[in-house]
C-alpha atoms as a PDB file:
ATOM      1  CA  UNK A   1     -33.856  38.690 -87.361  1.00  0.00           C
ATOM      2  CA  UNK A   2     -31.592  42.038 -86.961  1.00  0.00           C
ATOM      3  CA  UNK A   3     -32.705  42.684 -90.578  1.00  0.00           C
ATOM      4  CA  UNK A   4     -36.205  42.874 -88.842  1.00  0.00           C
ATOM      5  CA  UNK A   5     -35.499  44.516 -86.217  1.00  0.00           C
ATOM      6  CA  UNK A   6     -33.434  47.404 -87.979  1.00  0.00           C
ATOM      7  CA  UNK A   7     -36.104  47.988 -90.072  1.00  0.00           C
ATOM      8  CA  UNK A   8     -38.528  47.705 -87.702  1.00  0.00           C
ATOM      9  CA  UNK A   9     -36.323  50.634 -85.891  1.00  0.00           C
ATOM     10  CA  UNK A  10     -36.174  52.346 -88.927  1.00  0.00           C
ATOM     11  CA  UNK A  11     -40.260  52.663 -89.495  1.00  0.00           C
ATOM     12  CA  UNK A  12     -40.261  53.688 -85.735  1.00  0.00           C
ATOM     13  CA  UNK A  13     -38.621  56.639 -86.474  1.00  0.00           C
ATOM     14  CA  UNK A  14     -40.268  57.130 -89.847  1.00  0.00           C
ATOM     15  CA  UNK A  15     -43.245  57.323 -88.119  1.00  0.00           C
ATOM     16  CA  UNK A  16     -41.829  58.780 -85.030  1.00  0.00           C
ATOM     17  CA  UNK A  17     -40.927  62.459 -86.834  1.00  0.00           C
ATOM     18  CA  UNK A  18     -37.305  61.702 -86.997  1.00  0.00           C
ATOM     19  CA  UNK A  19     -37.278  63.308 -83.825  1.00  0.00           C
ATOM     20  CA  UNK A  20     -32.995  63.872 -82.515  1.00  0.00           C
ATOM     21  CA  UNK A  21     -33.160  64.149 -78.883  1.00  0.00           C
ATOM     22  CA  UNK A  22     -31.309  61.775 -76.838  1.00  0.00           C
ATOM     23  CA  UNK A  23     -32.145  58.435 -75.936  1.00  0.00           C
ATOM     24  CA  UNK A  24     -31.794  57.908 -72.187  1.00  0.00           C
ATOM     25  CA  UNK A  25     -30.503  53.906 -72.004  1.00  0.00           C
ATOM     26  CA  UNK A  26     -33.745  52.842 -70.632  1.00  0.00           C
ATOM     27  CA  UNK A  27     -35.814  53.898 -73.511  1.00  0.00           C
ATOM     28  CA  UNK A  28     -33.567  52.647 -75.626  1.00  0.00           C
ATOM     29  CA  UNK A  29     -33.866  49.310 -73.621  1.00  0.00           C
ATOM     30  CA  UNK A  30     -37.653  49.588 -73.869  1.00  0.00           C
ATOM     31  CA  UNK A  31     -38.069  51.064 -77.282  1.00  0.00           C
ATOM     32  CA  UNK A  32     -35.831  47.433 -78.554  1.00  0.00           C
ATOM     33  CA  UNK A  33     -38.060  45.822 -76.269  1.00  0.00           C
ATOM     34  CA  UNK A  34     -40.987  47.220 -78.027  1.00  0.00           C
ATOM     35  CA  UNK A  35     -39.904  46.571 -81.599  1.00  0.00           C
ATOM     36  CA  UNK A  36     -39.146  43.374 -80.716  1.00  0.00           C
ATOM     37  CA  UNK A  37     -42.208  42.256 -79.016  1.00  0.00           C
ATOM     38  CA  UNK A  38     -43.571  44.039 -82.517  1.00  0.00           C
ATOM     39  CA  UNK A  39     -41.878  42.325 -84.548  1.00  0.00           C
ATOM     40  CA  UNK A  40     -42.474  38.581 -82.661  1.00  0.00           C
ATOM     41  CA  UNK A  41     -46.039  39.499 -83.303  1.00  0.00           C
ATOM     42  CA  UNK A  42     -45.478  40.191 -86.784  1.00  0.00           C
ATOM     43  CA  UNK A  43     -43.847  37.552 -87.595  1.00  0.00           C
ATOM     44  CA  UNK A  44     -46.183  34.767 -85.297  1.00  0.00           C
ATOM     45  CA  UNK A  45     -49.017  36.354 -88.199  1.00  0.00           C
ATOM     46  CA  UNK A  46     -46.648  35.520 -91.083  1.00  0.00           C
ATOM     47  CA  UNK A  47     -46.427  31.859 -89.714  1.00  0.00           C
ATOM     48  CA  UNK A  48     -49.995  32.069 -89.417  1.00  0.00           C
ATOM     49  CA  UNK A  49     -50.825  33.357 -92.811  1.00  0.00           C
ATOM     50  CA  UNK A  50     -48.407  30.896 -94.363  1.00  0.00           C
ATOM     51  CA  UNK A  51     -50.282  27.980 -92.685  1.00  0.00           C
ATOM     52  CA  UNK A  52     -53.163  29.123 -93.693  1.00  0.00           C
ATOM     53  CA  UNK A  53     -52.178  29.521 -97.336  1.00  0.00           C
ATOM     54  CA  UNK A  54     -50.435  26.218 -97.414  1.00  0.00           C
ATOM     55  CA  UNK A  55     -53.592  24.742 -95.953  1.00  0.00           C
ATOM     56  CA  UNK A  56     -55.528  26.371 -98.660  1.00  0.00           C
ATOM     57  CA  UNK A  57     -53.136  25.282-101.784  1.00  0.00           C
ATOM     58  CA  UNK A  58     -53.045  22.152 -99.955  1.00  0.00           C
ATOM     59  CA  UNK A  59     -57.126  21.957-100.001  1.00  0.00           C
ATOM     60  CA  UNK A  60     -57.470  22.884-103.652  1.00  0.00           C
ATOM     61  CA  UNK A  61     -54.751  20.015-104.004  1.00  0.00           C
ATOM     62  CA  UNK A  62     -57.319  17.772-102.778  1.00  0.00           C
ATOM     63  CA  UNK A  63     -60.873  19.692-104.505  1.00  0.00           C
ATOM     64  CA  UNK A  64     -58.701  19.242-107.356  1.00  0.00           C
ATOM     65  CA  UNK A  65     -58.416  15.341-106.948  1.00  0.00           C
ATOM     66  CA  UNK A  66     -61.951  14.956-106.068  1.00  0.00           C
ATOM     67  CA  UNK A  67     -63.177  16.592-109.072  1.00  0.00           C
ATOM     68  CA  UNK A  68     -61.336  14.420-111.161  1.00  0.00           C
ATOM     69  CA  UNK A  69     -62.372  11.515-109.460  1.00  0.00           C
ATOM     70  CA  UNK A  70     -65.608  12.047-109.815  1.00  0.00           C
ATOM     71  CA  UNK A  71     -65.210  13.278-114.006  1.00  0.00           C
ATOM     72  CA  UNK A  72     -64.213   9.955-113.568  1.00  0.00           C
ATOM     73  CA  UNK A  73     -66.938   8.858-112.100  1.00  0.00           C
ATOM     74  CA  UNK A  74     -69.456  10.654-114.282  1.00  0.00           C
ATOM     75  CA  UNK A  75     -67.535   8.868-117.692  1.00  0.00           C
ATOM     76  CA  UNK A  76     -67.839   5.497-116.277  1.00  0.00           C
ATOM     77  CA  UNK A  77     -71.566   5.982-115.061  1.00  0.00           C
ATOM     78  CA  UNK A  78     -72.422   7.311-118.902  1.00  0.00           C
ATOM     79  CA  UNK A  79     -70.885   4.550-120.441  1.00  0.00           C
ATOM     80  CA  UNK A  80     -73.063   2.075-117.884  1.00  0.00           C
ATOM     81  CA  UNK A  81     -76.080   4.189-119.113  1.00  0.00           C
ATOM     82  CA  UNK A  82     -75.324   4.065-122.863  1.00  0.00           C
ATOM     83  CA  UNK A  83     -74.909   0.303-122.874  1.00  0.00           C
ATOM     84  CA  UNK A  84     -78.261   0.163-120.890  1.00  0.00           C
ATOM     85  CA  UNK A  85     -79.638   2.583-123.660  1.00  0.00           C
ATOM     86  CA  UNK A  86     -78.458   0.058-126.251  1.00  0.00           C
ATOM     87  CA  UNK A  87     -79.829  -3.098-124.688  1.00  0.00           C
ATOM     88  CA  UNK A  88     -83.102  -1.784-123.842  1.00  0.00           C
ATOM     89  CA  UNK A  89     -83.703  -0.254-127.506  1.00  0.00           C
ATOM     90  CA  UNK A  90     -82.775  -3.956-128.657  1.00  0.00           C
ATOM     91  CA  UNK A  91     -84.629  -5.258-125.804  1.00  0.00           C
ATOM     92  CA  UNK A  92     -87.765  -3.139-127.377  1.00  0.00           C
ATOM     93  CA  UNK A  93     -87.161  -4.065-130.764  1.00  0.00           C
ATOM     94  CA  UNK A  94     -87.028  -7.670-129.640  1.00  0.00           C
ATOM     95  CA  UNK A  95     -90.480  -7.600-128.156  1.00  0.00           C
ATOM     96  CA  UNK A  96     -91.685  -5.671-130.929  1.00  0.00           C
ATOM     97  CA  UNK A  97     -90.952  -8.615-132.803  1.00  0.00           C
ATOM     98  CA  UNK A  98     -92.084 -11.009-130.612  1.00  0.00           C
ATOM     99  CA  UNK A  99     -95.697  -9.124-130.653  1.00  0.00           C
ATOM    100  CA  UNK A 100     -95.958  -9.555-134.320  1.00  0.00           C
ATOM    101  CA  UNK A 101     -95.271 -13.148-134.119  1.00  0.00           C
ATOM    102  CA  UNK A 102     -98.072 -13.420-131.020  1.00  0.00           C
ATOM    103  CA  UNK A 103    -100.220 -11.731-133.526  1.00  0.00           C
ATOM    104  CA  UNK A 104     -99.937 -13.323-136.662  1.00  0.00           C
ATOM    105  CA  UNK A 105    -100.001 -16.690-134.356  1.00  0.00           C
ATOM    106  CA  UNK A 106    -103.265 -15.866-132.992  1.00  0.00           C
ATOM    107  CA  UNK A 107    -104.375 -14.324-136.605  1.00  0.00           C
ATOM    108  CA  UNK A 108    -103.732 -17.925-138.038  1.00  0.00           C
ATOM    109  CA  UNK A 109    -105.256 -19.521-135.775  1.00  0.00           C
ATOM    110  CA  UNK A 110    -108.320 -17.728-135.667  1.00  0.00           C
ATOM    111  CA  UNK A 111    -108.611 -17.966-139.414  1.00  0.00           C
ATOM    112  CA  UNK A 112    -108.354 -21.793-138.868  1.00  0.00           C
ATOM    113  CA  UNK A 113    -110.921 -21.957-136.025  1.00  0.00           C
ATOM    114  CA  UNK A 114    -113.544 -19.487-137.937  1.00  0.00           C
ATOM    115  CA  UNK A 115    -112.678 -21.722-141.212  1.00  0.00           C
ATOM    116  CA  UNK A 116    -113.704 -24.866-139.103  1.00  0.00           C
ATOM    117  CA  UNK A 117    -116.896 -23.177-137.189  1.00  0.00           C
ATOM    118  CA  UNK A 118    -118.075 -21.793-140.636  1.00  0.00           C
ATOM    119  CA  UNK A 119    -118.000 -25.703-142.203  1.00  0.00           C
ATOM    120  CA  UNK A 120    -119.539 -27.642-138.643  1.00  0.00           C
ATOM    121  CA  UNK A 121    -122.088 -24.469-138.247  1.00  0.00           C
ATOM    122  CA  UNK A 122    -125.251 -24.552-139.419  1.00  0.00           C
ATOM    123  CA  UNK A 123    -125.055 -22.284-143.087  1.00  0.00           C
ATOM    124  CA  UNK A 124    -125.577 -18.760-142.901  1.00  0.00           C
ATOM    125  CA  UNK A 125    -129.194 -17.680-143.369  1.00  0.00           C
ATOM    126  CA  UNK A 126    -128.538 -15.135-146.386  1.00  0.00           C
ATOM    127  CA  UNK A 127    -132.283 -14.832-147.530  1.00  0.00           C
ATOM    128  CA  UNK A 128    -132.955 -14.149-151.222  1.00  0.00           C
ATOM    129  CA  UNK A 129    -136.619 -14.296-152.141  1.00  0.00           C
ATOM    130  CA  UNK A 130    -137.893 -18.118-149.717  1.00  0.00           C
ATOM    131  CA  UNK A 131    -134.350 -19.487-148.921  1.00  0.00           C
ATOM    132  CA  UNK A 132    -130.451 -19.149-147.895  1.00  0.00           C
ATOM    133  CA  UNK A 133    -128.116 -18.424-149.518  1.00  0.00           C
ATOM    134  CA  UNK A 134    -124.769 -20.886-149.023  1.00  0.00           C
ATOM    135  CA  UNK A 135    -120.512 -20.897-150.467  1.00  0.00           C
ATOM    136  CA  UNK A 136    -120.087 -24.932-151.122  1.00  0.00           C
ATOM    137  CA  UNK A 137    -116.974 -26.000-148.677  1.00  0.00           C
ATOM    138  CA  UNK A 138    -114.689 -28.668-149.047  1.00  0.00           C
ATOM    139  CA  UNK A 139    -116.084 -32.215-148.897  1.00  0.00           C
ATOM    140  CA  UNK A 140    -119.756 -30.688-149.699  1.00  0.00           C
ATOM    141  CA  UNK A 141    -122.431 -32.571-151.794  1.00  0.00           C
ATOM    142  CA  UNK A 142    -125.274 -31.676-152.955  1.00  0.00           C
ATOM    143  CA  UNK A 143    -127.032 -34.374-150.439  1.00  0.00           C
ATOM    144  CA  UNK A 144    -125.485 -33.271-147.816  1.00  0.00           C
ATOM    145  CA  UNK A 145    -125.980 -29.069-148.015  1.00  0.00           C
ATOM    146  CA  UNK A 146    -130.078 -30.742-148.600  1.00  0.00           C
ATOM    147  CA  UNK A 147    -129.993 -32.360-145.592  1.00  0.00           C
ATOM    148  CA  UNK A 148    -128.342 -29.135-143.543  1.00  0.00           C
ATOM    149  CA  UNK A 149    -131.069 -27.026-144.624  1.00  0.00           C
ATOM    150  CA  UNK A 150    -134.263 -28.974-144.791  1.00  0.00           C
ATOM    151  CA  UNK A 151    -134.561 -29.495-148.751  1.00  0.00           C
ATOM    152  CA  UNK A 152    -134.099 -31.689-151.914  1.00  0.00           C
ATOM    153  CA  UNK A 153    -131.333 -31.964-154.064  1.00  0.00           C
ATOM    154  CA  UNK A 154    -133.952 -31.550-156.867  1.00  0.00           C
ATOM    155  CA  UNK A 155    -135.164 -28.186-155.689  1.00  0.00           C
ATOM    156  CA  UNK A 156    -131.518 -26.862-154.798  1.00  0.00           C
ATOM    157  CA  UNK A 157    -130.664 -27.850-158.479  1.00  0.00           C
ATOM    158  CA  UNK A 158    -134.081 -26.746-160.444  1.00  0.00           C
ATOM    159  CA  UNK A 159    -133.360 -23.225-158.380  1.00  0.00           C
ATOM    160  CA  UNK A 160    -129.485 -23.138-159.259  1.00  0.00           C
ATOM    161  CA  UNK A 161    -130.342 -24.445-162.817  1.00  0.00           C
ATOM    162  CA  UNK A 162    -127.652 -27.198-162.493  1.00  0.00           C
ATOM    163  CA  UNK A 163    -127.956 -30.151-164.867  1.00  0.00           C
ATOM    164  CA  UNK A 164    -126.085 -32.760-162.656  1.00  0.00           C
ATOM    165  CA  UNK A 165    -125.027 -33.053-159.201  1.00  0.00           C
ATOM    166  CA  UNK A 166    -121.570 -31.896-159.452  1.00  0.00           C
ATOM    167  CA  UNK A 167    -120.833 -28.689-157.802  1.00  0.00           C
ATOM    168  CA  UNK A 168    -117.610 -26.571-157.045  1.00  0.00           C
ATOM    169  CA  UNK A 169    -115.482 -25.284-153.645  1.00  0.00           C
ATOM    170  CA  UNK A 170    -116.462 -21.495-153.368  1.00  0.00           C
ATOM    171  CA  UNK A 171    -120.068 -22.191-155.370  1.00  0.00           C
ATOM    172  CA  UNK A 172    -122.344 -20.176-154.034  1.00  0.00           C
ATOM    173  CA  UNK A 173    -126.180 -21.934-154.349  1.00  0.00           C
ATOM    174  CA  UNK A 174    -129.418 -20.729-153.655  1.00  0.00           C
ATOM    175  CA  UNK A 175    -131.301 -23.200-150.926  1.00  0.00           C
ATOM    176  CA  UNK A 176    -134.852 -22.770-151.141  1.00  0.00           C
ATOM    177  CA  UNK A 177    -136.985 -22.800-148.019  1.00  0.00           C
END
């Protein structure tokens, strides 16, 4: 404090001129009065600026923490989205799979219904000249592909040239009309 106060005396008369006339008591009473009230002042705005500046370091203490916390945060929250990343790309896969299955399921079974719909249907009118012409399914005769279509069994063979009535899966036969 009388470190303060002497140099506080000292700029005084630094900035006073150095000035060597005599001091009557009361001035000198009012001029330590002065420098003292001057340097309370001065030293209420250190406090002040130290609080401050420990507020601030104490504040970047804490921005400091935050920040971290929330790095934290951020590592955590990509790791939640990678595994997410992962199970929805085998989640995709997994239905891509699944579609192929629907399909060749459905595939299959449409071959089987059109195979079944192609024997129980009447033939398929493929005209060639006066008739149809018809493939020879499974469990076919020769009466029975007459019968379907309206003819004889001797004018489906004298038009297919066939010396007996023994015909083939996949034949294909010319029925007259």
């Amino acid at each position: 404090m009388k470190l303060r106060l002497l140099l506080g005396l000292g700029m005084l008369s630094v900035l006073s001129g150095c000035e060597t006339y005599l001091y009557t008591p009361q001035q000198r009473t009012q001029d330590s009065m002065r420098m003292q009230a001057t340097s309370q002042v001065m030293e209420e705005r250190m406090r002040r600026v130290e609080g401050r500046s420990e507020a601030a370091e104490m504040e970047n203490a804490r921005l400091a923490k935050e920040i971290e916390q929330l790095r934290a945060d951020l590592r955590t929250q990509y790791a939640s989205l990678s595994k997410i990343a992962s199970s929805m790309q085998t989640l995709e896969q997994k239905q891509a799979r699944d579609k192929q299955d629907i399909i060749n399921q459905i595939s299959g079974r449409l071959e089987t219904l059109l195979k079944k719909q192609a024997a129980a249907a009447p033939p398929p009118r493929a005209s060639r000249g006066s008739g149809y012409e018809h493939t020879v399914s499974s469990g076919e005769t020769l009466s029975a592909i007459a019968q379907a279509y309206g003819t004889t069994i001797t004018a489906i063979k004298r038009v297919n040239k066939l010396s007996s009535d023994n015909i083939r899966i996949g034949q294909k036969l010319f029925i007259p009309e």
